[in-house]
C-alpha atoms as a PDB file:
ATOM      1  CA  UNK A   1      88.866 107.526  82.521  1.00  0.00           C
ATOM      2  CA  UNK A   2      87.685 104.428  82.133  1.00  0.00           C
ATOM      3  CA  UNK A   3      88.844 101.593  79.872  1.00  0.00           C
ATOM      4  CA  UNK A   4      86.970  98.322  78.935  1.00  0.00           C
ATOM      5  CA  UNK A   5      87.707  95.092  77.065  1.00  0.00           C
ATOM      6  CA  UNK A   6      85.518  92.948  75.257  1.00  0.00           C
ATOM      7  CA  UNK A   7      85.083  89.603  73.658  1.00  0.00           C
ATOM      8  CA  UNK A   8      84.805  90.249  70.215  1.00  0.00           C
ATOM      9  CA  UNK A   9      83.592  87.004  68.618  1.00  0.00           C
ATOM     10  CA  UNK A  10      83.934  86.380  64.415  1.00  0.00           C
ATOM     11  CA  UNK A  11      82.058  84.277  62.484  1.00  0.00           C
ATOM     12  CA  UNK A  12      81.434  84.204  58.452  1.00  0.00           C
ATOM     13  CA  UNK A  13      77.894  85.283  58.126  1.00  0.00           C
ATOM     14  CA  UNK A  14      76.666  84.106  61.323  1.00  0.00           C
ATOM     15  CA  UNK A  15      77.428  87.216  63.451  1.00  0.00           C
ATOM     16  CA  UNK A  16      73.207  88.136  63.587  1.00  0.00           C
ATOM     17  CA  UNK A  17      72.506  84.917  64.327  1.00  0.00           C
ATOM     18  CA  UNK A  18      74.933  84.637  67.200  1.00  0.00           C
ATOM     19  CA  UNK A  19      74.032  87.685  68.836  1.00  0.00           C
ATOM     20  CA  UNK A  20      70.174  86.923  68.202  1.00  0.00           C
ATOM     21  CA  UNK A  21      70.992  83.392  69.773  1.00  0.00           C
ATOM     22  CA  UNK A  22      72.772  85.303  72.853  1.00  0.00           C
ATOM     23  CA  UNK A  23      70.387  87.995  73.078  1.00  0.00           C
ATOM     24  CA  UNK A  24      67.832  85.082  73.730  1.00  0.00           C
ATOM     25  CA  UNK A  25      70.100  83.911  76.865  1.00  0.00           C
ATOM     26  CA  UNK A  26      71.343  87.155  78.116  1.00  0.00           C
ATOM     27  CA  UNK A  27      68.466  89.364  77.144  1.00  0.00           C
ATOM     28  CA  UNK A  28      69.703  92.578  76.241  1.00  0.00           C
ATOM     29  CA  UNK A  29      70.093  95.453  73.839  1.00  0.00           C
ATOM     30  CA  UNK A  30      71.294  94.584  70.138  1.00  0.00           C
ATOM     31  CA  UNK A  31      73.226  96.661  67.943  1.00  0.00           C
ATOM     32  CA  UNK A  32      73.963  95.473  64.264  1.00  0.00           C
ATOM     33  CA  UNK A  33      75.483  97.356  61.419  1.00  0.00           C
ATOM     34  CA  UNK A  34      76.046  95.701  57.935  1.00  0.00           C
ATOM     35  CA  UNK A  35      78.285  96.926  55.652  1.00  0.00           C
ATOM     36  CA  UNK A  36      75.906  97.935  53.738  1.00  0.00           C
ATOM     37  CA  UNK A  37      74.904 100.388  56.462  1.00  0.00           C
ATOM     38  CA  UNK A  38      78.501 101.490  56.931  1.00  0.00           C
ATOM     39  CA  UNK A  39      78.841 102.074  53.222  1.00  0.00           C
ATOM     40  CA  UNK A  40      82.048  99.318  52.887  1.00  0.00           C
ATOM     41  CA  UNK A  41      80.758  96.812  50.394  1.00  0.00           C
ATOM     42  CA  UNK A  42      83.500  95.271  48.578  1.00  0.00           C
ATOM     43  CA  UNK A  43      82.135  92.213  47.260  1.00  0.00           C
ATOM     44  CA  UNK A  44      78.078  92.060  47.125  1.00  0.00           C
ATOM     45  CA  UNK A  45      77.837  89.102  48.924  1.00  0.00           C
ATOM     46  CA  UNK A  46      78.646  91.025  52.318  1.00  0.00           C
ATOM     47  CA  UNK A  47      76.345  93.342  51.986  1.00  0.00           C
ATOM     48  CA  UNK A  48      74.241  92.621  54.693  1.00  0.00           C
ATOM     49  CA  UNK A  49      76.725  90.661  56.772  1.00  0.00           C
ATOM     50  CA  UNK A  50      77.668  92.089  60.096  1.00  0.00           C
ATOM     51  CA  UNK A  51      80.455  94.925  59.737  1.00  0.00           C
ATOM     52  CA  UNK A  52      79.839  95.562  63.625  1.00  0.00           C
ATOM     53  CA  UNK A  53      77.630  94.311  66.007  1.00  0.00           C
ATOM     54  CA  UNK A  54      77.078  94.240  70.164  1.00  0.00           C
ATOM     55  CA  UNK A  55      74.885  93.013  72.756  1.00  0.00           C
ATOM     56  CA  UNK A  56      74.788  94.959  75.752  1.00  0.00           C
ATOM     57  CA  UNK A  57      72.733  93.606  78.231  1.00  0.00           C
ATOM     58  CA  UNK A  58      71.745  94.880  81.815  1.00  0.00           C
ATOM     59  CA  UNK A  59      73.848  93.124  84.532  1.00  0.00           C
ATOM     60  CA  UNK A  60      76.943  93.941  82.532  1.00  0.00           C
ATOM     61  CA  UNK A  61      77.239  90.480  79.910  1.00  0.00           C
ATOM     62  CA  UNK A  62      78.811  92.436  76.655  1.00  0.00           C
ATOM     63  CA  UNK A  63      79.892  90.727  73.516  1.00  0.00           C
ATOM     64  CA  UNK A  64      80.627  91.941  70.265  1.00  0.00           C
ATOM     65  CA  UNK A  65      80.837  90.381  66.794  1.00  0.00           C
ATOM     66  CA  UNK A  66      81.132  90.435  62.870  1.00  0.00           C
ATOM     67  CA  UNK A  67      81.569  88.658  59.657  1.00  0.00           C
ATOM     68  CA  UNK A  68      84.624  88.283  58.503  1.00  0.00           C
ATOM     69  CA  UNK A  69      84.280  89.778  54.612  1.00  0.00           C
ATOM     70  CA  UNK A  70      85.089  87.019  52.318  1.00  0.00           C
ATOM     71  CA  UNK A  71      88.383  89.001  50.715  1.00  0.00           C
ATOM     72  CA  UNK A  72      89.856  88.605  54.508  1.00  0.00           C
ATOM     73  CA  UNK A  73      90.808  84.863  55.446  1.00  0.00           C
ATOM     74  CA  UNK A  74      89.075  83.209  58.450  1.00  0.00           C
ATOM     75  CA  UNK A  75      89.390  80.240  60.325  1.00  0.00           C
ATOM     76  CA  UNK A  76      87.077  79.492  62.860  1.00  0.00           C
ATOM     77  CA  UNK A  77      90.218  77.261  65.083  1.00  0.00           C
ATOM     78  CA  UNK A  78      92.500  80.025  64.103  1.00  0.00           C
ATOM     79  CA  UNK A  79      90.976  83.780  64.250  1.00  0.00           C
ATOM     80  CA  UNK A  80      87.739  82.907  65.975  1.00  0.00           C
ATOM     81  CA  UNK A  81      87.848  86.331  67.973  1.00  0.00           C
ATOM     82  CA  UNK A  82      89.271  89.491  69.095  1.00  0.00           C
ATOM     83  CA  UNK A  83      90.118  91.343  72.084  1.00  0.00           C
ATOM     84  CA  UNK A  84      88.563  94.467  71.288  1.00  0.00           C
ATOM     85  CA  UNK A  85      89.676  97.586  73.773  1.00  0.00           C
ATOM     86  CA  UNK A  86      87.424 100.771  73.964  1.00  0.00           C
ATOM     87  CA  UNK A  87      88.170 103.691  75.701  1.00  0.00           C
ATOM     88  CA  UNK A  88      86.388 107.034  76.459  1.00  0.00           C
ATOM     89  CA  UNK A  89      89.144 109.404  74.894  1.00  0.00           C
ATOM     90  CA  UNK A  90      91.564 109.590  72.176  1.00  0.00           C
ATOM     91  CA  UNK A  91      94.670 110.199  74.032  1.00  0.00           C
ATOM     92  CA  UNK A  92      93.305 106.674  76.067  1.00  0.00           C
ATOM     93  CA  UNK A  93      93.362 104.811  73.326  1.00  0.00           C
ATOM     94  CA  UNK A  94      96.394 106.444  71.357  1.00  0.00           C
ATOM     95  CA  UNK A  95      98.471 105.856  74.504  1.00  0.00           C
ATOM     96  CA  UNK A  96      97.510 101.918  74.823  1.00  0.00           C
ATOM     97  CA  UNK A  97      97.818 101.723  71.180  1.00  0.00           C
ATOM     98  CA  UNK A  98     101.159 102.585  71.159  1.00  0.00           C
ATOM     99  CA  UNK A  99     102.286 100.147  74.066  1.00  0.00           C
ATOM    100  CA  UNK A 100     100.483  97.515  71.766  1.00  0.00           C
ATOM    101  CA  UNK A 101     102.167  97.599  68.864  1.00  0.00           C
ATOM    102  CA  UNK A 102     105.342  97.671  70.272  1.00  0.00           C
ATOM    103  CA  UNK A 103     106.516  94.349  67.811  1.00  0.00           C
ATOM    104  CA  UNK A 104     103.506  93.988  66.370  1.00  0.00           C
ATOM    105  CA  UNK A 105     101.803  93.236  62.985  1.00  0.00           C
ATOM    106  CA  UNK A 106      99.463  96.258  62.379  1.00  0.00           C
ATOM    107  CA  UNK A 107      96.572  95.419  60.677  1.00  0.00           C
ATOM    108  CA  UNK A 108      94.679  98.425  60.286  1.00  0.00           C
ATOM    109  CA  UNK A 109      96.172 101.279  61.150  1.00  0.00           C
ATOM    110  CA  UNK A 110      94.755 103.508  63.823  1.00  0.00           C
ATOM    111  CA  UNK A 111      92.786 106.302  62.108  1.00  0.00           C
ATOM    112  CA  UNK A 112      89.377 107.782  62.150  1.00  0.00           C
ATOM    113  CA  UNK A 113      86.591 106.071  61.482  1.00  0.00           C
ATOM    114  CA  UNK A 114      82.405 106.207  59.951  1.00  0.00           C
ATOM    115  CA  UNK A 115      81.908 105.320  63.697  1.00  0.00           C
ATOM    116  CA  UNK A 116      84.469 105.853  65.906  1.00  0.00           C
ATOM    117  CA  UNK A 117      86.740 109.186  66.999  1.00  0.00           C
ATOM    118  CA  UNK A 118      89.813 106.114  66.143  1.00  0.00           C
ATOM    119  CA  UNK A 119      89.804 103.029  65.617  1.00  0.00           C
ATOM    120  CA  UNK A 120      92.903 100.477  64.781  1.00  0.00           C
ATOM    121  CA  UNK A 121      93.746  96.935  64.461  1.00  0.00           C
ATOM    122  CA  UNK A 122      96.737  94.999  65.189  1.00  0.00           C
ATOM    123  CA  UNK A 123      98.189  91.326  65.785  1.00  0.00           C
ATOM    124  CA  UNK A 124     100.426  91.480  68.887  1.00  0.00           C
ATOM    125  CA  UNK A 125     103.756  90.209  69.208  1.00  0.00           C
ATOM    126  CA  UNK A 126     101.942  86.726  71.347  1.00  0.00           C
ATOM    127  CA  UNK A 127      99.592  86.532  68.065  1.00  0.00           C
ATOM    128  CA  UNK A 128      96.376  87.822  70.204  1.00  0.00           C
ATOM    129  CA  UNK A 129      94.533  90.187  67.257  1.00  0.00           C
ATOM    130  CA  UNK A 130      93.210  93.403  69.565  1.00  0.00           C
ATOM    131  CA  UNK A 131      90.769  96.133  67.964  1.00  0.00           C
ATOM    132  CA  UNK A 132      90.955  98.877  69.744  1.00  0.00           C
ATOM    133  CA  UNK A 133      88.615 102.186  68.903  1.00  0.00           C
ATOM    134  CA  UNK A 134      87.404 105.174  71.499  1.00  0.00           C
ATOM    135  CA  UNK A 135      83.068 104.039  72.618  1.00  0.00           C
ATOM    136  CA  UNK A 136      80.808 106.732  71.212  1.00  0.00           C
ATOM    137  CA  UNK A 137      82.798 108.473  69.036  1.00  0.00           C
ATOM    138  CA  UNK A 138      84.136 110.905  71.579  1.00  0.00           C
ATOM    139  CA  UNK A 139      87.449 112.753  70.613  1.00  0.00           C
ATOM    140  CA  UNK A 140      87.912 114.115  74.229  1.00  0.00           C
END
């Protein structure tokens, strides 16, 4: 098993740009979906704002990002990334979940999601905000 973490960087609606801008540095492969894509559109203005996006490139540089949806607060000084942790199998990620949360604010509960096997949110007890899903979907 194998278990990575990532710089997960948040903007409000400057997530493509970002990762265009680091792409340009880095080189790499991009991956963007909106919400639109993901089919979670709550307010119209979102729609094609980042819901999830990554650039992976070749000697191992990796950073993901989004837009913050405007019904969620953001401060750039305040919540201007996450640690996100991805592992290979469910019972990875359940196990470090649970060691997480121990006295922490849960944010999104860890559940299913359109693109991951699980995927949760939560604000440790030190205030560091961790998402934390299983890469590729697998449920191994």
């Amino acid at each position: 098993m194998a278990v990575k973490s990532v710089t997960h960087l948040n903007f409000r609606g400057e997530a493509r740009a970002a990762l265009e801008f680091y792409q340009s540095v880095f080189g790499g492969d991009l991956a963007v979906i909106t919400y639109k894509d993901a089919g979670n559109v709550r307010d119209p203005a979102d729609a094609d704002q980042v819901t999830w996006g990554q650039l992976l490139a070749g000697d191992g540089f990796h950073v993901m990002a989004y837009d913050v949806p405007a019904h969620m607060p953001w401060n750039q000084g305040e919540n201007a990334f996450f640690l996100s942790l991805r592992g290979e199998t469910t019972q990875e990620i359940s196990a470090y979940w649970e060691k997480l949360s121990a006295g922490a604010d849960i944010v999104q509960p860890l559940a299913p999601a359109q693109w991951s096997a699980l995927y949760g949110m939560l604000r440790d007890r030190f205030g560091v905000v961790w998402v934390v899903d299983v890469a590729g979907g697998g449920n191994g």
